[in-house]
Protein backbone atom coordinates (compact mmCIF):
# COMPACT_ATOMS: atom_id res chain seq x y z
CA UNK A 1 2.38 8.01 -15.44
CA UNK A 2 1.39 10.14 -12.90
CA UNK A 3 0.55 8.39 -9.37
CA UNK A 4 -1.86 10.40 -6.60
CA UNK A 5 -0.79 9.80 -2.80
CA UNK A 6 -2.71 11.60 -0.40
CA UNK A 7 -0.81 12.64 3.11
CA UNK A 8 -2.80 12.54 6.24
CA UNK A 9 -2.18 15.41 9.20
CA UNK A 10 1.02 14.12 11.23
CA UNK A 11 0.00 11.97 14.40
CA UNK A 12 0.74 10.81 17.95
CA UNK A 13 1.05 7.98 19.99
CA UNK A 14 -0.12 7.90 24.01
CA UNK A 15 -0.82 6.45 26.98
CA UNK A 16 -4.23 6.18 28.43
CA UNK A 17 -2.72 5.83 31.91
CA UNK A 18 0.09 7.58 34.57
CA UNK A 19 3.01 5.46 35.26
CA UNK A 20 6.44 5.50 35.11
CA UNK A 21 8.38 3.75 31.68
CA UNK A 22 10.37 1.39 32.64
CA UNK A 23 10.84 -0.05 28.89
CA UNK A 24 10.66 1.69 26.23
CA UNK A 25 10.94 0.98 22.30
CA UNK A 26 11.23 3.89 20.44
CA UNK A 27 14.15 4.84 18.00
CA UNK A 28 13.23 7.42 15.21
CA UNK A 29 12.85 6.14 11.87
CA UNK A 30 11.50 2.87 13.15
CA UNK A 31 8.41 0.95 12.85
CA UNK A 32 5.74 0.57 16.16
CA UNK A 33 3.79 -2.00 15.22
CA UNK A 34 -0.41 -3.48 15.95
CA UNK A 35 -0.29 -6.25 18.12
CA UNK A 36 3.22 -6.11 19.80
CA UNK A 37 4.71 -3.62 22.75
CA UNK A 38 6.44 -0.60 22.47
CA UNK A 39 6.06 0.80 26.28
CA UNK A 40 5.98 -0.75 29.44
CA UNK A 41 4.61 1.36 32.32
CA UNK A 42 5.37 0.01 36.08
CA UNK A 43 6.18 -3.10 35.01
CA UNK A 44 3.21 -3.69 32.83
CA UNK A 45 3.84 -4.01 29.08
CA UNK A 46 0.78 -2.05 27.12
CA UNK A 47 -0.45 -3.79 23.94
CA UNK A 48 -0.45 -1.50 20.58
CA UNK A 49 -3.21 -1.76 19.07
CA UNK A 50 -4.90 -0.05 15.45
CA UNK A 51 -8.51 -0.15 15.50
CA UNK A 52 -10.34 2.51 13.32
CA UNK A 53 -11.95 3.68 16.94
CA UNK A 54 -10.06 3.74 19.51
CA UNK A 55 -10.88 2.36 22.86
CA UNK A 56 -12.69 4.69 24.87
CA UNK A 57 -13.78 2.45 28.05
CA UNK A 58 -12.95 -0.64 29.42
CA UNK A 59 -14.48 -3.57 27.59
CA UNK A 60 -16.58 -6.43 29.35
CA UNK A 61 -18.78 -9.42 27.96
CA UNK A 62 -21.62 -8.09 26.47
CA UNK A 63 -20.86 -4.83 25.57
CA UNK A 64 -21.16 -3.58 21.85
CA UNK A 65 -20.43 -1.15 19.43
CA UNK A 66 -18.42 0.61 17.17
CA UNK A 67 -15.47 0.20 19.42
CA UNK A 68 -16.03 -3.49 19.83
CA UNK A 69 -16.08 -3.89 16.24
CA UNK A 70 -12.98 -1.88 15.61
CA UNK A 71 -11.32 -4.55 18.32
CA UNK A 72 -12.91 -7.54 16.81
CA UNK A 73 -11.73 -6.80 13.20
CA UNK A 74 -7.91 -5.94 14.38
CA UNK A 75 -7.43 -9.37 16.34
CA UNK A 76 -9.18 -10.84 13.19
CA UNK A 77 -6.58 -9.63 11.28
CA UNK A 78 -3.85 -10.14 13.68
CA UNK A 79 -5.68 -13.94 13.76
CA UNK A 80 -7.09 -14.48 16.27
CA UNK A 81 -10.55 -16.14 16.49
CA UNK A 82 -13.35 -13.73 17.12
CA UNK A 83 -17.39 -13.64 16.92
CA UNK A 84 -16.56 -10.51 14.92
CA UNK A 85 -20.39 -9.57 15.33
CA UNK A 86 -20.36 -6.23 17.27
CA UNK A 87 -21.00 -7.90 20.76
CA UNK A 88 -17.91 -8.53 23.32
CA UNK A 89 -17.96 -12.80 23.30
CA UNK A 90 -16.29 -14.45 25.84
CA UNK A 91 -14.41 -15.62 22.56
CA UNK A 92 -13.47 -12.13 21.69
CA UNK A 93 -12.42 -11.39 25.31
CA UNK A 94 -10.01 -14.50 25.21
CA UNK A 95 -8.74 -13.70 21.63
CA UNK A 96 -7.47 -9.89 23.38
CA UNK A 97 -6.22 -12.08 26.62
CA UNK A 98 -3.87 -14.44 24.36
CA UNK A 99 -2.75 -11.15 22.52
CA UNK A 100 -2.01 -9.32 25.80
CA UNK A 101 -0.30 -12.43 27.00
CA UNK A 102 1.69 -12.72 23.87
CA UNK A 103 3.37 -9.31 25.11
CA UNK A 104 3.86 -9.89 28.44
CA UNK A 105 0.53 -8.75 30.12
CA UNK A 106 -2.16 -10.32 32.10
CA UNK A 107 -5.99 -9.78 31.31
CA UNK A 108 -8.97 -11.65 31.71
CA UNK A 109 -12.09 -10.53 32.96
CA UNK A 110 -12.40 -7.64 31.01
CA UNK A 111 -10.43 -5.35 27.78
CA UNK A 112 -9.19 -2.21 29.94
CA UNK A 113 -8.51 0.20 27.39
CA UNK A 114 -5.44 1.89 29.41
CA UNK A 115 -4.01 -1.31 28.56
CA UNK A 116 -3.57 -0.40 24.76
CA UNK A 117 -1.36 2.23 23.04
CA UNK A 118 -3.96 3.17 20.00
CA UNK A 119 -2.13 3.37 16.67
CA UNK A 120 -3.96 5.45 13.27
CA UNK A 121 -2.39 2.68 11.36
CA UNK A 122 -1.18 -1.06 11.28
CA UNK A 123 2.44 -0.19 11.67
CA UNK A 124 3.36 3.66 12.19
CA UNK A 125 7.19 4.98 11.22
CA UNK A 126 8.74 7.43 14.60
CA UNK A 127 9.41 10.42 13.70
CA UNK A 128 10.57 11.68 17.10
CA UNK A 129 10.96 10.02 20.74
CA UNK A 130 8.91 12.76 23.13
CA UNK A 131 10.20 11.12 26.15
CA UNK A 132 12.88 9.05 27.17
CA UNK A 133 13.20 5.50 29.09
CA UNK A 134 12.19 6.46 33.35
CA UNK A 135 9.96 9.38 32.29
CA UNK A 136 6.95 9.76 34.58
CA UNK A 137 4.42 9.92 32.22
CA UNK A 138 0.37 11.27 32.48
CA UNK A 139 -2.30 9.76 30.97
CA UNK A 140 -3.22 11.06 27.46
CA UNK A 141 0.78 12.32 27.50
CA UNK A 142 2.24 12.24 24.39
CA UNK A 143 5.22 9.57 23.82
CA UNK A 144 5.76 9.54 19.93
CA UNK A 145 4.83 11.58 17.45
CA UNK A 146 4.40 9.56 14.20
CA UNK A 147 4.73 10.06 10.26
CA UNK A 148 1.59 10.51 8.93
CA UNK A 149 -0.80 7.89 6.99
CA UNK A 150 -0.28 7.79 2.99
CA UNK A 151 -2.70 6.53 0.92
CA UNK A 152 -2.04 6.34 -2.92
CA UNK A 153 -4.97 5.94 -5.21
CA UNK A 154 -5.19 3.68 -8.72
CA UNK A 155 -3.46 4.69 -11.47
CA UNK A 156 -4.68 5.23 -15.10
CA UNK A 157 -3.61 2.51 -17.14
CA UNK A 158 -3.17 3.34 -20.98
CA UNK A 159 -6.06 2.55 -23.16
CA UNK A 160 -5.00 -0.03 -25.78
CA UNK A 161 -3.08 -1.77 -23.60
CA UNK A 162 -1.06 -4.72 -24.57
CA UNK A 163 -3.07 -7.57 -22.15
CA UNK A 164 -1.29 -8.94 -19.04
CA UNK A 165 -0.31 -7.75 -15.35
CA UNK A 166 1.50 -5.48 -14.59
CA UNK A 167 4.24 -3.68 -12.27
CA UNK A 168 4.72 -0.42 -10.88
CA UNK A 169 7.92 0.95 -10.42
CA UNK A 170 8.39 4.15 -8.38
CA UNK A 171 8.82 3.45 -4.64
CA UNK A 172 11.85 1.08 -4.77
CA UNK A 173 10.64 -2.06 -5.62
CA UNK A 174 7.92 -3.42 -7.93
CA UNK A 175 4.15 -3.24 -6.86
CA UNK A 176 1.63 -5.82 -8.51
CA UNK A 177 -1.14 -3.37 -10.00
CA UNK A 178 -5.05 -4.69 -10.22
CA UNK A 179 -6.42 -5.02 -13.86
CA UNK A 180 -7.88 -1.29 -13.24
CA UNK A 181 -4.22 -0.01 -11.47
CA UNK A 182 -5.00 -0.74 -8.00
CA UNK A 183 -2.31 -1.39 -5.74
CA UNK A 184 -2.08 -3.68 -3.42
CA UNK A 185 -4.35 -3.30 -0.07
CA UNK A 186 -1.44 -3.86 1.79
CA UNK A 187 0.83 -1.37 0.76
CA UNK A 188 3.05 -0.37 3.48
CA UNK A 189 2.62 3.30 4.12
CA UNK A 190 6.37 3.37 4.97
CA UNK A 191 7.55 2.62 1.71
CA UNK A 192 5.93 5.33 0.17
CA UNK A 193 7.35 7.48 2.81
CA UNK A 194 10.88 6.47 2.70
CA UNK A 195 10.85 6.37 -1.55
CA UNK A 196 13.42 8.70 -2.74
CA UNK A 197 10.43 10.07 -4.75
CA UNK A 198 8.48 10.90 -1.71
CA UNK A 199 10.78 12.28 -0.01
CA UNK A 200 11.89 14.81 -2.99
CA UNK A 201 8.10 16.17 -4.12
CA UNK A 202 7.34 16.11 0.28
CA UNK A 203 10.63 18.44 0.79
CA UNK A 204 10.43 17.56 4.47
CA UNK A 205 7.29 19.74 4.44
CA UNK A 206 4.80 18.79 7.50
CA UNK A 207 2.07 20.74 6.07
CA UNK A 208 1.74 18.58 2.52
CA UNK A 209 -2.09 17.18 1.99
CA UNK A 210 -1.16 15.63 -1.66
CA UNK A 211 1.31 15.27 -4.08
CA UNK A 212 1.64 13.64 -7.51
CA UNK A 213 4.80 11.35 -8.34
CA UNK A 214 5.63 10.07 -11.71
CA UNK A 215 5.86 6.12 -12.46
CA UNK A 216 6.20 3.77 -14.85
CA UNK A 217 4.11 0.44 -15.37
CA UNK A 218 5.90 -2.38 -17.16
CA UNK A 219 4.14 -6.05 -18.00
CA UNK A 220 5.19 -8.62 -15.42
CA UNK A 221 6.26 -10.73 -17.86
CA UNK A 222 8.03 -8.95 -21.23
CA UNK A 223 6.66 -9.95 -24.71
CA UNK A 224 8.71 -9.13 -27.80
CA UNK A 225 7.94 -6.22 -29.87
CA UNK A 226 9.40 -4.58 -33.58
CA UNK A 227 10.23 -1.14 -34.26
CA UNK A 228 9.19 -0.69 -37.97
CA UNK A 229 9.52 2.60 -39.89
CA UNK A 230 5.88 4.40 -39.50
CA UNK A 231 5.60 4.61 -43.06
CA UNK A 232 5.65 0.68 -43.00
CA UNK A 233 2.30 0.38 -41.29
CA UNK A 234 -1.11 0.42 -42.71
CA UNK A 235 -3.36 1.57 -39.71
CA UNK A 236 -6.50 0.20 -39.04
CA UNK A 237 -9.14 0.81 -36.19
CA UNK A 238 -8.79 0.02 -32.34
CA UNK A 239 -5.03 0.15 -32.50
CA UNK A 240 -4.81 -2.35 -35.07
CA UNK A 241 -2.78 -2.54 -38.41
CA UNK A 242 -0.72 -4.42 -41.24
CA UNK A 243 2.44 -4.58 -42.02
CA UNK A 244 3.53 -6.60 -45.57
CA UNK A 245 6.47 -8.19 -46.82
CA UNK A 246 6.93 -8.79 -50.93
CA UNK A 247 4.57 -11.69 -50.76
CA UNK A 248 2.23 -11.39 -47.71
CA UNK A 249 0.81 -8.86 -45.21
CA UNK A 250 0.66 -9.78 -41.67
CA UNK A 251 -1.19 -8.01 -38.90
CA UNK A 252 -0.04 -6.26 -35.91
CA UNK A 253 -0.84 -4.61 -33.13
CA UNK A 254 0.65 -1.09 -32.77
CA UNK A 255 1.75 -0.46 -29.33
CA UNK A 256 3.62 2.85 -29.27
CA UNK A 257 5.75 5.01 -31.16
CA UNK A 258 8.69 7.30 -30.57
CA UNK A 259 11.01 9.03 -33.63
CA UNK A 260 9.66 7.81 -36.55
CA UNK A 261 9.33 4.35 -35.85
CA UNK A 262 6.21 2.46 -34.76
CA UNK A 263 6.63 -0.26 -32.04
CA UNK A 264 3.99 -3.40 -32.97
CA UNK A 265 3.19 -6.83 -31.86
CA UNK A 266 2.78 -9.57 -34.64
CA UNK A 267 -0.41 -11.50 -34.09
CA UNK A 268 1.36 -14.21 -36.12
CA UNK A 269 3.59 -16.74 -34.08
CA UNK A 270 6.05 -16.53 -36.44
CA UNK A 271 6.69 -12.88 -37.74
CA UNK A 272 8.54 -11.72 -40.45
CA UNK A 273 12.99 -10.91 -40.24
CA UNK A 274 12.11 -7.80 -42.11
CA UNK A 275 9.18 -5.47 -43.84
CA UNK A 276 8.62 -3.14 -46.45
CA UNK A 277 9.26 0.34 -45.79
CA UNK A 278 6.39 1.97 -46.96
CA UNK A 279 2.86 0.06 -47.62
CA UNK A 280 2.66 -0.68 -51.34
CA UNK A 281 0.21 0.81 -53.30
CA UNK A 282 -1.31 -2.18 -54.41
CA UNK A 283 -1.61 -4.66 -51.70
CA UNK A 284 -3.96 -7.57 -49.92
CA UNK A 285 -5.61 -6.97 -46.88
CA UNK A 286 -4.77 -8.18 -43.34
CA UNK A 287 -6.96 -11.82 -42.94
């Protein structure tokens, strides 16, 4: 099946602030990450942080907006306890203080926003180091530039389906799909970028804005089905049709084909060891 993954323009990580590095995390090919440090500038480690606005301005109690929502919903989802209603809380303020503390920093009367490298994503893969540990860097200087976002859309599951979940296999290990081939909301951008099949249909191509990779979807749990001759099966609507032995028909449910044979799924509990080739002329109905 085919599978849809849009690719974002490439992007950058920076500093809001001049300083000089004095730690300094970066190693292509590996993960910088919301809510931990990658950077420390004078001493001071900065807190990366993906909010879908970045901070423009410092942050006090009180203050609201589309930029105080993006911050409430990341520590939210990094748990902390927030208002989470578009006004800076004294709660929110003390949620960013335990997450700055958690890295090694000190804040507390207000969110300064040169104290947090923005991310475009939850965790973003280096793609190259643009400065080195004891740099003297400027603010809005570039330090990383960063693969860019991936986002892969549903799938089209097969009508006549055989019920049940289902797997995708195509980016290295098996992905639960929704009942309408969602994947999950949490699918790590990076292992769509590092999959083999990626990395093939991409070509190492910075200028890619979609491609299409090819999949397969197998039930999460196998059920047993017989390859009969075509000719065997007496086809009925939706999918559905008989099968008959010398004494009884039994119905199935045909599931796919491939070289003459048809692949079914007895509704019976107990199906037959073998079938007639052809349907008989004469015969009873499926019940």
């Amino acid at each position: 099946m085919d599978i849809a993954v849009s690719v974002g323009a490439p992007q950058g990580v920076s500093v809001s602030r001049s300083g000089i590095i004095t730690a300094w995390s970066c190693r292509p090919g590996e993960s910088i990450e919301s809510g931990k440090s990658a950077v420390t500038l004078d001493g001071v480690p900065l807190v990366s942080l993906s909010t879908s606005v970045p901070l423009w301005r410092d942050l006090s109690v009180g203050d609201d907006g589309a930029d105080v929502s993006a911050l409430e919903a990341e520590l939210a989802r990094l748990g902390y306890a927030v208002d989470g209603n578009g006004t800076l809380s004294y709660r929110d303020l003390a949620a960013f203080s335990k997450l700055a503390s958690s890295v090694g920093a000190d804040v507390k009367d207000v969110v300064p926003r040169d104290a947090v490298v923005w991310l475009p994503a939850a965790a973003v893969e280096v793609d190259k180091c643009e400065i080195g540990l004891g740099s003297n860097v400027s603010a809005g200087q570039l330090l990383a530039s960063v693969s860019a976002d991936v986002e892969v859309a549903p799938v089209a599951l097969p009508e006549g389906r055989i019920p049940g979940p289902r797997l995708l296999n195509a980016f290295g290990e098996p992905l639960a799909l929704g009942d309408a081939g969602e994947l999950p909301t949490d699918l790590p951008a990076g292992l769509v970028r590092k999959s083999p099949l990626f990395r093939e249909a991409v070509g190492g191509s910075d200028n890619v804005t979609s491609v299409t990779l090819k999949g397969t979807a197998v039930l999460a749990t196998p059920v047993q089905v017989a390859a009969v001759p075509a000719t065997a099966v007496q086809v009925l609507d939706n999918g559905n049709g008989c099968v008959f032995t010398d004494t009884s028909p039994y119905a199935v449910k045909i599931v796919g084909s491939e070289f003459g044979n048809s692949f079914v799924l007895f509704a019976d509990a107990t199906p037959p060891t073998s079938v007639l080739s052809s349907v008989p002329k004469e015969h009873q109905e499926c019940g």
